[in-house]
PDBML (XML) file of the C-alpha atoms, coordinates in Angstrom:
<?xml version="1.0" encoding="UTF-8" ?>
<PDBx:datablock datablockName="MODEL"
   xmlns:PDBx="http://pdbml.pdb.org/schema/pdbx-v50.xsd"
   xmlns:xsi="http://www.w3.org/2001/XMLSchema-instance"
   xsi:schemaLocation="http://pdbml.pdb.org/schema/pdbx-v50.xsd pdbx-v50.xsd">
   <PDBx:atom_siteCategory>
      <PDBx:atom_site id="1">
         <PDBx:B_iso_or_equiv>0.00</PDBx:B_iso_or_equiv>
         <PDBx:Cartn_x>126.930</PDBx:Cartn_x>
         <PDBx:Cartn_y>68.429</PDBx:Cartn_y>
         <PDBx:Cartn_z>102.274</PDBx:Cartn_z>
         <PDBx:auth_asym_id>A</PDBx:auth_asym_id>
         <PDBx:auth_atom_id>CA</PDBx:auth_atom_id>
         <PDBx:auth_comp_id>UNK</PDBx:auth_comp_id>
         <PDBx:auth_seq_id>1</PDBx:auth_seq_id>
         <PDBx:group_PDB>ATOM</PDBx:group_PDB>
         <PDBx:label_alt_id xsi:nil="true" />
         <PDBx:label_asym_id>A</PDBx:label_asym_id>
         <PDBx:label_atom_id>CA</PDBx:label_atom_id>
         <PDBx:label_comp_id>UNK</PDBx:label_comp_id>
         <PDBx:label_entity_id>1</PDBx:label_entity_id>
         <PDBx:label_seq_id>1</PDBx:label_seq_id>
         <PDBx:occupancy>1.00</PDBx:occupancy>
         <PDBx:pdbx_PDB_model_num>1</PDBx:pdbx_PDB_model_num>
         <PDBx:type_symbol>C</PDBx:type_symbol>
      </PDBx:atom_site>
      <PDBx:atom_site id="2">
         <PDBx:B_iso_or_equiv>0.00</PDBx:B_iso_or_equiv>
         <PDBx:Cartn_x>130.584</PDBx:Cartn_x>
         <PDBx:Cartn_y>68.390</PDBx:Cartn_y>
         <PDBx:Cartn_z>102.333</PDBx:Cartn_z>
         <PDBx:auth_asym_id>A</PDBx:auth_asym_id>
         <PDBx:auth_atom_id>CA</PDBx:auth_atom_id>
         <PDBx:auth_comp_id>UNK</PDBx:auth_comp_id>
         <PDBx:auth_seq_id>2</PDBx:auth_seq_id>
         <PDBx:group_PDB>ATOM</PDBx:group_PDB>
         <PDBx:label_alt_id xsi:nil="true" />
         <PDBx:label_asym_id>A</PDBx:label_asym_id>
         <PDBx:label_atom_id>CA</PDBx:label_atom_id>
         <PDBx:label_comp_id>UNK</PDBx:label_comp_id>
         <PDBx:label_entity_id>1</PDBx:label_entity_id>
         <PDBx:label_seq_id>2</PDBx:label_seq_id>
         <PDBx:occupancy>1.00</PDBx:occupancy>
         <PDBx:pdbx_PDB_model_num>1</PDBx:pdbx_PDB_model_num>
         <PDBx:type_symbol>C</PDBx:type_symbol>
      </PDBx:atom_site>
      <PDBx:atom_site id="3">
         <PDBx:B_iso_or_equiv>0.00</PDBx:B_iso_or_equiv>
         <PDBx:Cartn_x>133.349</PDBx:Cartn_x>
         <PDBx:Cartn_y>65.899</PDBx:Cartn_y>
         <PDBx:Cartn_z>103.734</PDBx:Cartn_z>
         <PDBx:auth_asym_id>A</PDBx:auth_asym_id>
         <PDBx:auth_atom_id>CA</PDBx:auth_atom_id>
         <PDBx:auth_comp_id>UNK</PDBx:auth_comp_id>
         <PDBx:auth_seq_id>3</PDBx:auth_seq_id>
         <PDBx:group_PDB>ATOM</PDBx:group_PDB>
         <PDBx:label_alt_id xsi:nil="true" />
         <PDBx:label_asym_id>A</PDBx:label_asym_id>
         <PDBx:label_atom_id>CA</PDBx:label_atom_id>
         <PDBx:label_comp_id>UNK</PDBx:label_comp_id>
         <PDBx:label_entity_id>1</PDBx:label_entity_id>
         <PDBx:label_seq_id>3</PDBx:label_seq_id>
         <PDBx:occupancy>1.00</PDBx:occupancy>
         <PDBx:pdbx_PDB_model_num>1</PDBx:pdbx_PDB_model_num>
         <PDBx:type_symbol>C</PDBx:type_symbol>
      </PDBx:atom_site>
      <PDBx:atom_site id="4">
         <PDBx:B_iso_or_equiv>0.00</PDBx:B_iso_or_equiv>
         <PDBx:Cartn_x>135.677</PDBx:Cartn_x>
         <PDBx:Cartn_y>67.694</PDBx:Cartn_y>
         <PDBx:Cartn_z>105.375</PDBx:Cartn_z>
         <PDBx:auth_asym_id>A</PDBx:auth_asym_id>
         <PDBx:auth_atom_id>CA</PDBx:auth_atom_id>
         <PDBx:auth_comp_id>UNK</PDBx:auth_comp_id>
         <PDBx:auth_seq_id>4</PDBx:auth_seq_id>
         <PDBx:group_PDB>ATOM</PDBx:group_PDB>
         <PDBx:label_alt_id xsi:nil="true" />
         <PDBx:label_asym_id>A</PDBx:label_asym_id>
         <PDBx:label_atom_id>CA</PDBx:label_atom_id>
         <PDBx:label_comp_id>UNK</PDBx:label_comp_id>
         <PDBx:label_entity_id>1</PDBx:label_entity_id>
         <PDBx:label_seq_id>4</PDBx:label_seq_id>
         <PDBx:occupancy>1.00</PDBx:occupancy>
         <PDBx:pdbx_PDB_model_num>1</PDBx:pdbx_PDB_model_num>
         <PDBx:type_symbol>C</PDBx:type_symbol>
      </PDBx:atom_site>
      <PDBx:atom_site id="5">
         <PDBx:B_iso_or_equiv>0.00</PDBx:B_iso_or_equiv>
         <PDBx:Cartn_x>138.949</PDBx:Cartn_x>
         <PDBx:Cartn_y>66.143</PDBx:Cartn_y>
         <PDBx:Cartn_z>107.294</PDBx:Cartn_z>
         <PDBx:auth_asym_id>A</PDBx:auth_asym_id>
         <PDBx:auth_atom_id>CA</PDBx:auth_atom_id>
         <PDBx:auth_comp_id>UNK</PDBx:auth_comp_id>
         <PDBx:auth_seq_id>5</PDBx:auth_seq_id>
         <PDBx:group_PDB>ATOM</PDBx:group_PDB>
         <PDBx:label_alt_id xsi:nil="true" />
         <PDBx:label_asym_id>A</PDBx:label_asym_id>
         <PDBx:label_atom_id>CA</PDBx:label_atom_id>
         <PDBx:label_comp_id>UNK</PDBx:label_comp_id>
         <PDBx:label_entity_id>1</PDBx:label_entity_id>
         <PDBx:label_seq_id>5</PDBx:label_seq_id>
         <PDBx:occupancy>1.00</PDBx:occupancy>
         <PDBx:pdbx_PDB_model_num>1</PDBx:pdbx_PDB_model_num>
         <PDBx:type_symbol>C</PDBx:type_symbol>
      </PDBx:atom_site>
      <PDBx:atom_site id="6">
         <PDBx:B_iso_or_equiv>0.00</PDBx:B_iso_or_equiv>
         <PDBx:Cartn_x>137.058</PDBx:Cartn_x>
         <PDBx:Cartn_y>66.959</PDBx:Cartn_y>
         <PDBx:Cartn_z>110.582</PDBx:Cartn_z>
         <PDBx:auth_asym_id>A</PDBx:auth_asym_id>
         <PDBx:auth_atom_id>CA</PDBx:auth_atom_id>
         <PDBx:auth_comp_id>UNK</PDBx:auth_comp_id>
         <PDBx:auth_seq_id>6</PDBx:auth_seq_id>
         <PDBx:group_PDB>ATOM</PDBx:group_PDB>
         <PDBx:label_alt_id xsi:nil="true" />
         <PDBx:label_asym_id>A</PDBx:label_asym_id>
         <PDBx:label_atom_id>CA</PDBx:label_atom_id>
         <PDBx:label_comp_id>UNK</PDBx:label_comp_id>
         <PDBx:label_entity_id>1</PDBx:label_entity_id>
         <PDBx:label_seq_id>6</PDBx:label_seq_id>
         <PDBx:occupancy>1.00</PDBx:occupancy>
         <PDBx:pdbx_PDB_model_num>1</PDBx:pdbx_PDB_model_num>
         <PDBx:type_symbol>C</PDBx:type_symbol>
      </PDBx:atom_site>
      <PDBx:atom_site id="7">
         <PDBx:B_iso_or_equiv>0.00</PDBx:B_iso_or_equiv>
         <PDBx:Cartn_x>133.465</PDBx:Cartn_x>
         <PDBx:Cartn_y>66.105</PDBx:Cartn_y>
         <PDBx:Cartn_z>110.335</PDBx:Cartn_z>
         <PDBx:auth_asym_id>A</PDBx:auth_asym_id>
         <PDBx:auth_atom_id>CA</PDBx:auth_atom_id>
         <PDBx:auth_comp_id>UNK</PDBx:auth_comp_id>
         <PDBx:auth_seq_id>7</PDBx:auth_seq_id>
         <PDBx:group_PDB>ATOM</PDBx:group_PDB>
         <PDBx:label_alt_id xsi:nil="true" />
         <PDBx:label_asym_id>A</PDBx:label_asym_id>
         <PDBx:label_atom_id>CA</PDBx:label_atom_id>
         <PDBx:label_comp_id>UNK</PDBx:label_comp_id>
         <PDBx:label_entity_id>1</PDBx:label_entity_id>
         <PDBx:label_seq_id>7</PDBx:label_seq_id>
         <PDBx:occupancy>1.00</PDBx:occupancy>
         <PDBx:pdbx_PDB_model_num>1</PDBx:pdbx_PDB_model_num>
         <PDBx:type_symbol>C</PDBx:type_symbol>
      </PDBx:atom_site>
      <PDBx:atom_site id="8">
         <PDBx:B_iso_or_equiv>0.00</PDBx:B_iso_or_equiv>
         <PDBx:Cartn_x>131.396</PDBx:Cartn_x>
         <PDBx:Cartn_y>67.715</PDBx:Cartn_y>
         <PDBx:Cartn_z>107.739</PDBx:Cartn_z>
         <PDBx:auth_asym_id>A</PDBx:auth_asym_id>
         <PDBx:auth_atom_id>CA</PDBx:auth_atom_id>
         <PDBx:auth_comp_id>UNK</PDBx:auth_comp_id>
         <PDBx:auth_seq_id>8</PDBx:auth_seq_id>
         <PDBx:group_PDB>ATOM</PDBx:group_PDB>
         <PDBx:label_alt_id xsi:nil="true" />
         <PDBx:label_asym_id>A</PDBx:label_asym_id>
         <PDBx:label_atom_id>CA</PDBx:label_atom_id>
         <PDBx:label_comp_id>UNK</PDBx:label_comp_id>
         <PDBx:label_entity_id>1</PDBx:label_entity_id>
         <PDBx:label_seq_id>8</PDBx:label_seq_id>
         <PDBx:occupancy>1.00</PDBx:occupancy>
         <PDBx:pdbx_PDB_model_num>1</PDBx:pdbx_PDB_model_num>
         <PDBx:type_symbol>C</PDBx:type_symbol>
      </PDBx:atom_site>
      <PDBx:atom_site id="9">
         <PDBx:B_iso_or_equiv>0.00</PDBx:B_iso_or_equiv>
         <PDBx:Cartn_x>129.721</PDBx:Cartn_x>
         <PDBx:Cartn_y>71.271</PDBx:Cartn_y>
         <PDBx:Cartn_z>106.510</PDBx:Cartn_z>
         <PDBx:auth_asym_id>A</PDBx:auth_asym_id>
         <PDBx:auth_atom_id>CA</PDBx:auth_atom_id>
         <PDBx:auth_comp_id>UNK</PDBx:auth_comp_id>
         <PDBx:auth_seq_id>9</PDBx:auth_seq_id>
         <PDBx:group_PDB>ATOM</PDBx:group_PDB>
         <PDBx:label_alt_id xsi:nil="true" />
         <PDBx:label_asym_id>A</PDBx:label_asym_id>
         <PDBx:label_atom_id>CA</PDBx:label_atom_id>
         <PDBx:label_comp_id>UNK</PDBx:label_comp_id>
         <PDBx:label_entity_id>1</PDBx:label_entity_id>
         <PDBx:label_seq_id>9</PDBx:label_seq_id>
         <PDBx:occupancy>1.00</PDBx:occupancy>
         <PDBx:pdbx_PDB_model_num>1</PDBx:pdbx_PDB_model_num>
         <PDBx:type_symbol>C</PDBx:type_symbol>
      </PDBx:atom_site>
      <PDBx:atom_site id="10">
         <PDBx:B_iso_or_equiv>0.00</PDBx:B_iso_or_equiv>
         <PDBx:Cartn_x>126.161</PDBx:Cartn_x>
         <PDBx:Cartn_y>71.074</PDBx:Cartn_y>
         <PDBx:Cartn_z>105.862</PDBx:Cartn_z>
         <PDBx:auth_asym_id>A</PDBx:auth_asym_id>
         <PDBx:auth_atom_id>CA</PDBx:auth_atom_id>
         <PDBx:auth_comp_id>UNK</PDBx:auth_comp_id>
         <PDBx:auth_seq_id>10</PDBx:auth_seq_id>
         <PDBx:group_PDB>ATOM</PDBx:group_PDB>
         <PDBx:label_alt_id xsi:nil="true" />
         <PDBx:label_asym_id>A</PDBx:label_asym_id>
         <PDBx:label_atom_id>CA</PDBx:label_atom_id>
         <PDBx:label_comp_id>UNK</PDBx:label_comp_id>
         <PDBx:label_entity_id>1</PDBx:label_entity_id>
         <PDBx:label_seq_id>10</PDBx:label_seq_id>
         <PDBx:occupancy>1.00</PDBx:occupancy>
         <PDBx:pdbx_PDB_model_num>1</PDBx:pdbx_PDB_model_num>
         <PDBx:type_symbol>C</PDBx:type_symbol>
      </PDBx:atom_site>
      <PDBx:atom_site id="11">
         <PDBx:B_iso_or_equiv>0.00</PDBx:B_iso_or_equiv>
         <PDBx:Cartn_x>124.918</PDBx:Cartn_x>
         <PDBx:Cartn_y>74.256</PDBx:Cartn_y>
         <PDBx:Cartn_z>104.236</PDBx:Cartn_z>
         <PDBx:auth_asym_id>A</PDBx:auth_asym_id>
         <PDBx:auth_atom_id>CA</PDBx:auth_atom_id>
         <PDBx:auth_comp_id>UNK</PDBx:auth_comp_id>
         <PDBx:auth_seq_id>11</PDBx:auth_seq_id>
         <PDBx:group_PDB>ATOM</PDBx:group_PDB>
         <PDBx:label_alt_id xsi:nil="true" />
         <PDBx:label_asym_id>A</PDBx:label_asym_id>
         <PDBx:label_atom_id>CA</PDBx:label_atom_id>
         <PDBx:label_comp_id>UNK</PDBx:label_comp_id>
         <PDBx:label_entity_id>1</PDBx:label_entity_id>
         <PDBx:label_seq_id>11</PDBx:label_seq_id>
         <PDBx:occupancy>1.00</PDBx:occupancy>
         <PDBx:pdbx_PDB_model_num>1</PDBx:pdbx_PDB_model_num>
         <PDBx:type_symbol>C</PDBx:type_symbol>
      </PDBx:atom_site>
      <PDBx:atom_site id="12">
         <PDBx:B_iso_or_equiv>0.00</PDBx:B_iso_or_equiv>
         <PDBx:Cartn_x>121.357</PDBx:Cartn_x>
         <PDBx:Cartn_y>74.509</PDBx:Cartn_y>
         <PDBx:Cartn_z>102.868</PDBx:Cartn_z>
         <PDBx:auth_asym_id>A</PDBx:auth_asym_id>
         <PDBx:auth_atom_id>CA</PDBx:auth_atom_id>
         <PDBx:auth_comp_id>UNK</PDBx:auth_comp_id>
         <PDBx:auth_seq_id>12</PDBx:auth_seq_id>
         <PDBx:group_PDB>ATOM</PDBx:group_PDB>
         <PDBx:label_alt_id xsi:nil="true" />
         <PDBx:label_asym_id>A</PDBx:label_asym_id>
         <PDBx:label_atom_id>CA</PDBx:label_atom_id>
         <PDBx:label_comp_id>UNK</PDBx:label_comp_id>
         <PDBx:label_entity_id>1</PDBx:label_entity_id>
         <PDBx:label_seq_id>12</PDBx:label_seq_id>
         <PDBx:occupancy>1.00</PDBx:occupancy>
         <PDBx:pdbx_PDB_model_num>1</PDBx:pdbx_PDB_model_num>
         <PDBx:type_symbol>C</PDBx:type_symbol>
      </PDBx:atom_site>
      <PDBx:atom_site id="13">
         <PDBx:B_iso_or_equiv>0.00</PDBx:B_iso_or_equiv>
         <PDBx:Cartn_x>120.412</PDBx:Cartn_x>
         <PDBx:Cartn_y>77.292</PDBx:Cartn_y>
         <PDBx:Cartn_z>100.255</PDBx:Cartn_z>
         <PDBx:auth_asym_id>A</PDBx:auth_asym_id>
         <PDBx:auth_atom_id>CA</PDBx:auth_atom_id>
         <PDBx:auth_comp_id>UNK</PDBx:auth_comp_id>
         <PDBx:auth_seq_id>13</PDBx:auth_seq_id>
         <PDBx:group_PDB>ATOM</PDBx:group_PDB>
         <PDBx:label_alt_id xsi:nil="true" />
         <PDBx:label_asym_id>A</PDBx:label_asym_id>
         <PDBx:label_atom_id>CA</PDBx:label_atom_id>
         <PDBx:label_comp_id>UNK</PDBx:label_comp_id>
         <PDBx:label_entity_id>1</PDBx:label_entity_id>
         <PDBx:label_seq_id>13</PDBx:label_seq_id>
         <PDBx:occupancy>1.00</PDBx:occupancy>
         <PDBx:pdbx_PDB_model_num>1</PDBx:pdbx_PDB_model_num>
         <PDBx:type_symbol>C</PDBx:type_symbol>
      </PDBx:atom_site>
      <PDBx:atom_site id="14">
         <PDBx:B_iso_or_equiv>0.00</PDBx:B_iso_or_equiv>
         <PDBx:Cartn_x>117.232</PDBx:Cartn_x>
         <PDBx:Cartn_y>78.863</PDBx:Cartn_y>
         <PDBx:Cartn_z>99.191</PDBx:Cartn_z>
         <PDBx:auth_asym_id>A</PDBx:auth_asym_id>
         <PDBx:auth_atom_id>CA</PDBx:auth_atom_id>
         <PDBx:auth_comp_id>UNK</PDBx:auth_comp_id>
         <PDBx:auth_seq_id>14</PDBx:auth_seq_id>
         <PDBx:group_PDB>ATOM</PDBx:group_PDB>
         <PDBx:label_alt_id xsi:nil="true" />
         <PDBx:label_asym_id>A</PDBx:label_asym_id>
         <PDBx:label_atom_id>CA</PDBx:label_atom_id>
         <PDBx:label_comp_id>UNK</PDBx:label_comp_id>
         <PDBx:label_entity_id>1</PDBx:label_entity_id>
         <PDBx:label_seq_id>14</PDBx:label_seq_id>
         <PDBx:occupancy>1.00</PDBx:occupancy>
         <PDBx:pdbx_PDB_model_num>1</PDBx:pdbx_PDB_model_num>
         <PDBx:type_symbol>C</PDBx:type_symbol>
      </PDBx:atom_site>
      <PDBx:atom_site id="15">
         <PDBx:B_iso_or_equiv>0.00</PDBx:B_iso_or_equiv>
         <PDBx:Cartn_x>115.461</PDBx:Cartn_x>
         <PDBx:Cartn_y>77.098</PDBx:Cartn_y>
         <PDBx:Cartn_z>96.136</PDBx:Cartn_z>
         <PDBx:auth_asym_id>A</PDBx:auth_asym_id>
         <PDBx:auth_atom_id>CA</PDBx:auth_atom_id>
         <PDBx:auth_comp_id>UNK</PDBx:auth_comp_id>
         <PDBx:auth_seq_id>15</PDBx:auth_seq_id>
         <PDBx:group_PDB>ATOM</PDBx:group_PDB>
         <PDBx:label_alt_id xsi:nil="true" />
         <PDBx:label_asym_id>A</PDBx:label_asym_id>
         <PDBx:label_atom_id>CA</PDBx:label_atom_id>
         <PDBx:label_comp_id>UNK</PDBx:label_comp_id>
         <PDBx:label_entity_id>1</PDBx:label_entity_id>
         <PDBx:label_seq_id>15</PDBx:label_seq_id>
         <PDBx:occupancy>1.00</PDBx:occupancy>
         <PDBx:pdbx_PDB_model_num>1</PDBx:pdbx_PDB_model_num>
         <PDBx:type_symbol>C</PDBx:type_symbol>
      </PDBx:atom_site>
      <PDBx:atom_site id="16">
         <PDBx:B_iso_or_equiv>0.00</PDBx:B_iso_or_equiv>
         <PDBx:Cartn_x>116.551</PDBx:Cartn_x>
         <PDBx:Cartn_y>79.963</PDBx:Cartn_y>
         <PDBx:Cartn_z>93.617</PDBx:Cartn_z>
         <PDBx:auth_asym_id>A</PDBx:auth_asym_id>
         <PDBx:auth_atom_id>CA</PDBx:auth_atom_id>
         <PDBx:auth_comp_id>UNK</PDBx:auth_comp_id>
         <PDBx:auth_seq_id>16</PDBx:auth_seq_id>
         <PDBx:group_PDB>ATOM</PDBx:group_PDB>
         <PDBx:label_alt_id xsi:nil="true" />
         <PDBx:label_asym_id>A</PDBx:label_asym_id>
         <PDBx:label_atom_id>CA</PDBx:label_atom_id>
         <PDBx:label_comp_id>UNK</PDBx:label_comp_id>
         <PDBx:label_entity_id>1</PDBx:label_entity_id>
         <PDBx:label_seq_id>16</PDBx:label_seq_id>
         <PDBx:occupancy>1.00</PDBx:occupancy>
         <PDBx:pdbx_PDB_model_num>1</PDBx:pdbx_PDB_model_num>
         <PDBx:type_symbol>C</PDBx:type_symbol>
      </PDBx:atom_site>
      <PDBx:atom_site id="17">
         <PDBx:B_iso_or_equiv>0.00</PDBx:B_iso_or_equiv>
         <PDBx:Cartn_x>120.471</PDBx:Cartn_x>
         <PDBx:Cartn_y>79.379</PDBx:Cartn_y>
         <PDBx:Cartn_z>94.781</PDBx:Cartn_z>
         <PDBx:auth_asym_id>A</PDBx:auth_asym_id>
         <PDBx:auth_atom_id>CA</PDBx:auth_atom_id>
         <PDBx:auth_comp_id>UNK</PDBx:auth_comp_id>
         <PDBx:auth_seq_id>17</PDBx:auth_seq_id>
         <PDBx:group_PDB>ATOM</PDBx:group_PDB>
         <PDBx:label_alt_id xsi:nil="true" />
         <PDBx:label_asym_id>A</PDBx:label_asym_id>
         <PDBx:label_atom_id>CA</PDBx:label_atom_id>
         <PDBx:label_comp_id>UNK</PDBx:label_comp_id>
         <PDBx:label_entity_id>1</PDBx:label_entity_id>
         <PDBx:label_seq_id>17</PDBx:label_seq_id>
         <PDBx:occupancy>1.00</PDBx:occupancy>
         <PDBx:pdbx_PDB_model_num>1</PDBx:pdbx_PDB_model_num>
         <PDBx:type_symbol>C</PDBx:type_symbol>
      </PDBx:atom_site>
      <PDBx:atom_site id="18">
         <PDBx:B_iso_or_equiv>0.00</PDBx:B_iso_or_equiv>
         <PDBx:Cartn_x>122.488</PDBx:Cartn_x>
         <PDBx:Cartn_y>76.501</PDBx:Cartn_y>
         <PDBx:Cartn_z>92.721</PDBx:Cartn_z>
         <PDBx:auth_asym_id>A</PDBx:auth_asym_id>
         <PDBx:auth_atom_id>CA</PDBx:auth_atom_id>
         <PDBx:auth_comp_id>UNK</PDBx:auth_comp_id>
         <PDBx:auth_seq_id>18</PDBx:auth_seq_id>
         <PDBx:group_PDB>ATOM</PDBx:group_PDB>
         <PDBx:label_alt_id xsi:nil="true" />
         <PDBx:label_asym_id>A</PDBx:label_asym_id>
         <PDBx:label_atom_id>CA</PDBx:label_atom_id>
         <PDBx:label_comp_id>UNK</PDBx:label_comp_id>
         <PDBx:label_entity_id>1</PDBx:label_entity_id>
         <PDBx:label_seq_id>18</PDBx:label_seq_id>
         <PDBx:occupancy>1.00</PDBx:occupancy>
         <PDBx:pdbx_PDB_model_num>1</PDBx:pdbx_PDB_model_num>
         <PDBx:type_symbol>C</PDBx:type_symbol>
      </PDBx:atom_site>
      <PDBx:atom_site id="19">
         <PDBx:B_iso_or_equiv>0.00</PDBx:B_iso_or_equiv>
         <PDBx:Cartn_x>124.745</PDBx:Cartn_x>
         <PDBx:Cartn_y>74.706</PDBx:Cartn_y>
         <PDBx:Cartn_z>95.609</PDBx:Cartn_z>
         <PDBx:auth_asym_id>A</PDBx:auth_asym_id>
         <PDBx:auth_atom_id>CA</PDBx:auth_atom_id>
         <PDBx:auth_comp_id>UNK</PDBx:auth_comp_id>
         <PDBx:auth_seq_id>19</PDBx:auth_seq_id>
         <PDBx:group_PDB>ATOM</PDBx:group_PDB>
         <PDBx:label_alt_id xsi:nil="true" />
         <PDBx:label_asym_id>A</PDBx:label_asym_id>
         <PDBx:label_atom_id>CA</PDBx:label_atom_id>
         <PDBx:label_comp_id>UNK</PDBx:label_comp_id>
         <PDBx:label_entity_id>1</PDBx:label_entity_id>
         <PDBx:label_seq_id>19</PDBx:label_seq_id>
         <PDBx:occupancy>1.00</PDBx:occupancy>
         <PDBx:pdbx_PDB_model_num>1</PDBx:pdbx_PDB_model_num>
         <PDBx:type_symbol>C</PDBx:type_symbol>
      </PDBx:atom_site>
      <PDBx:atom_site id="20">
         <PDBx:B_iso_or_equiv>0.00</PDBx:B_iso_or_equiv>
         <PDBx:Cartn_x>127.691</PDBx:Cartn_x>
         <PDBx:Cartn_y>73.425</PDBx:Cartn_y>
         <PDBx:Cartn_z>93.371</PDBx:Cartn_z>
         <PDBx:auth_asym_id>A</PDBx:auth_asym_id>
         <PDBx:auth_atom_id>CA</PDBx:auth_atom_id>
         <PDBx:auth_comp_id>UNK</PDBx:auth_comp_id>
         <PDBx:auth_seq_id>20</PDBx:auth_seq_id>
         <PDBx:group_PDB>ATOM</PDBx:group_PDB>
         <PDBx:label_alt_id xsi:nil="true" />
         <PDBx:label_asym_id>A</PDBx:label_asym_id>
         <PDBx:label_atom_id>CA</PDBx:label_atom_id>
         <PDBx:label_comp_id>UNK</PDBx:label_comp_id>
         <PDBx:label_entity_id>1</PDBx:label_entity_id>
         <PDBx:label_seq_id>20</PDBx:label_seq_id>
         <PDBx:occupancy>1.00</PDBx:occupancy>
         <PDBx:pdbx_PDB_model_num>1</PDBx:pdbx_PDB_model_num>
         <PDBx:type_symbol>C</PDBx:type_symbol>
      </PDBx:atom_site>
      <PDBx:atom_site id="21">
         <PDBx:B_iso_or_equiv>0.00</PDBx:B_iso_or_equiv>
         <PDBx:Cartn_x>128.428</PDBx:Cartn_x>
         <PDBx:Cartn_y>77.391</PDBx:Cartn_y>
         <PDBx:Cartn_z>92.648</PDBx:Cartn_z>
         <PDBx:auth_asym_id>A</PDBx:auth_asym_id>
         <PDBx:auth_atom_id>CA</PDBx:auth_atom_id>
         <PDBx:auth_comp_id>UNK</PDBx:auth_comp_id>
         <PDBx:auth_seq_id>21</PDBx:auth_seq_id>
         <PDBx:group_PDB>ATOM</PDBx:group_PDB>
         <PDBx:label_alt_id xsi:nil="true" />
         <PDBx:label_asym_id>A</PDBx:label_asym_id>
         <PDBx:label_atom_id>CA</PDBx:label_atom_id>
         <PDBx:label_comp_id>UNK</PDBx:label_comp_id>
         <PDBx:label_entity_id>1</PDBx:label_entity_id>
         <PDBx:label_seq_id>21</PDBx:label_seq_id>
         <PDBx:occupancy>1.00</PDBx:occupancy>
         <PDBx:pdbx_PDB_model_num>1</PDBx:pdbx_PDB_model_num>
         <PDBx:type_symbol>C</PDBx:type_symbol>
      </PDBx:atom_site>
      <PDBx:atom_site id="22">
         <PDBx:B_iso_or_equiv>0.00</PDBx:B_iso_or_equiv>
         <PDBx:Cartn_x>129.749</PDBx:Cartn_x>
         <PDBx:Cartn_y>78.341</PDBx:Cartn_y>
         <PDBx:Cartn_z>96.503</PDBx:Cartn_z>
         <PDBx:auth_asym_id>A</PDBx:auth_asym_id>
         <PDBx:auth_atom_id>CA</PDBx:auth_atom_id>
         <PDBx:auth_comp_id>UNK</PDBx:auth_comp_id>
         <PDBx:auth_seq_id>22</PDBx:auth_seq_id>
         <PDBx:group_PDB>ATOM</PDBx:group_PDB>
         <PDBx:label_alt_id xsi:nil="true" />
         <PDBx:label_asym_id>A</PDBx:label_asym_id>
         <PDBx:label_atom_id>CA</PDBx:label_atom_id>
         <PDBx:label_comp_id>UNK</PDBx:label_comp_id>
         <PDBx:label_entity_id>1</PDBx:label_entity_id>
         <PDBx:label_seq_id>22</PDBx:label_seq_id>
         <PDBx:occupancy>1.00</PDBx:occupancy>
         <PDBx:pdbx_PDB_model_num>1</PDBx:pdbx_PDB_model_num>
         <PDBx:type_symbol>C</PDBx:type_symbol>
      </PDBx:atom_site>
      <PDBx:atom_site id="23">
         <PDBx:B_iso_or_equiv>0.00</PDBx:B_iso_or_equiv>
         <PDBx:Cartn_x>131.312</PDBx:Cartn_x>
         <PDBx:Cartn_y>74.712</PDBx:Cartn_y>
         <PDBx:Cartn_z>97.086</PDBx:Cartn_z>
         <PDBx:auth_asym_id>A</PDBx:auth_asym_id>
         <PDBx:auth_atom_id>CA</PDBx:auth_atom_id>
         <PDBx:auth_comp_id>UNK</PDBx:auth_comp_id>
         <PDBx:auth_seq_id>23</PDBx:auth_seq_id>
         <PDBx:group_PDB>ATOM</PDBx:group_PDB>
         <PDBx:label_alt_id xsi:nil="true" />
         <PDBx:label_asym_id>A</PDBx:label_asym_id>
         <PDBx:label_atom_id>CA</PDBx:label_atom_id>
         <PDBx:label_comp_id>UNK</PDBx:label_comp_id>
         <PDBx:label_entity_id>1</PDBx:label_entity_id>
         <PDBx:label_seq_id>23</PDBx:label_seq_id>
         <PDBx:occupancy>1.00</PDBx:occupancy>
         <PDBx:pdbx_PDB_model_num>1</PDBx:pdbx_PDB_model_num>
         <PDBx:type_symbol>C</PDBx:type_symbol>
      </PDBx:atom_site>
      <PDBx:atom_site id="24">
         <PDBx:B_iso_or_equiv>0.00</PDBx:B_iso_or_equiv>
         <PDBx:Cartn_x>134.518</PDBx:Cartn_x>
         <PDBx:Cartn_y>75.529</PDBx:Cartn_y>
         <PDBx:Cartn_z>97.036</PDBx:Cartn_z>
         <PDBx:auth_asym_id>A</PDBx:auth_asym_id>
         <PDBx:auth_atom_id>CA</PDBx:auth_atom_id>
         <PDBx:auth_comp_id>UNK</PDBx:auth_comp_id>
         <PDBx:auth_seq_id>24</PDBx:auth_seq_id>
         <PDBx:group_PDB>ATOM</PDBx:group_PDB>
         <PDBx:label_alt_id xsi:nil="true" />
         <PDBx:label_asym_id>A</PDBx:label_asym_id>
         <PDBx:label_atom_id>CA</PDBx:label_atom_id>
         <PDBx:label_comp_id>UNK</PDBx:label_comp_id>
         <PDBx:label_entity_id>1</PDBx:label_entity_id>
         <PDBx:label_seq_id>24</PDBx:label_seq_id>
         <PDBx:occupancy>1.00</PDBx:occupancy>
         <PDBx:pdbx_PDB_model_num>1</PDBx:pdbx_PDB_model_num>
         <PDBx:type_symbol>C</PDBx:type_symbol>
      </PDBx:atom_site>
   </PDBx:atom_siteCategory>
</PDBx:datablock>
């Protein structure tokens, strides 16, 4: 879950993927 200036992105990944990899 990221802040964004408009809202937020919610993007939820398989168990396998690690999250903090496709953040930016």
């Amino acid at each position: 879950v990221l802040p964004m200036t408009r809202g937020h992105l919610s993007v939820a990944f398989e168990l396998a993927a690690y999250p903090a990899d496709y953040a930016q």
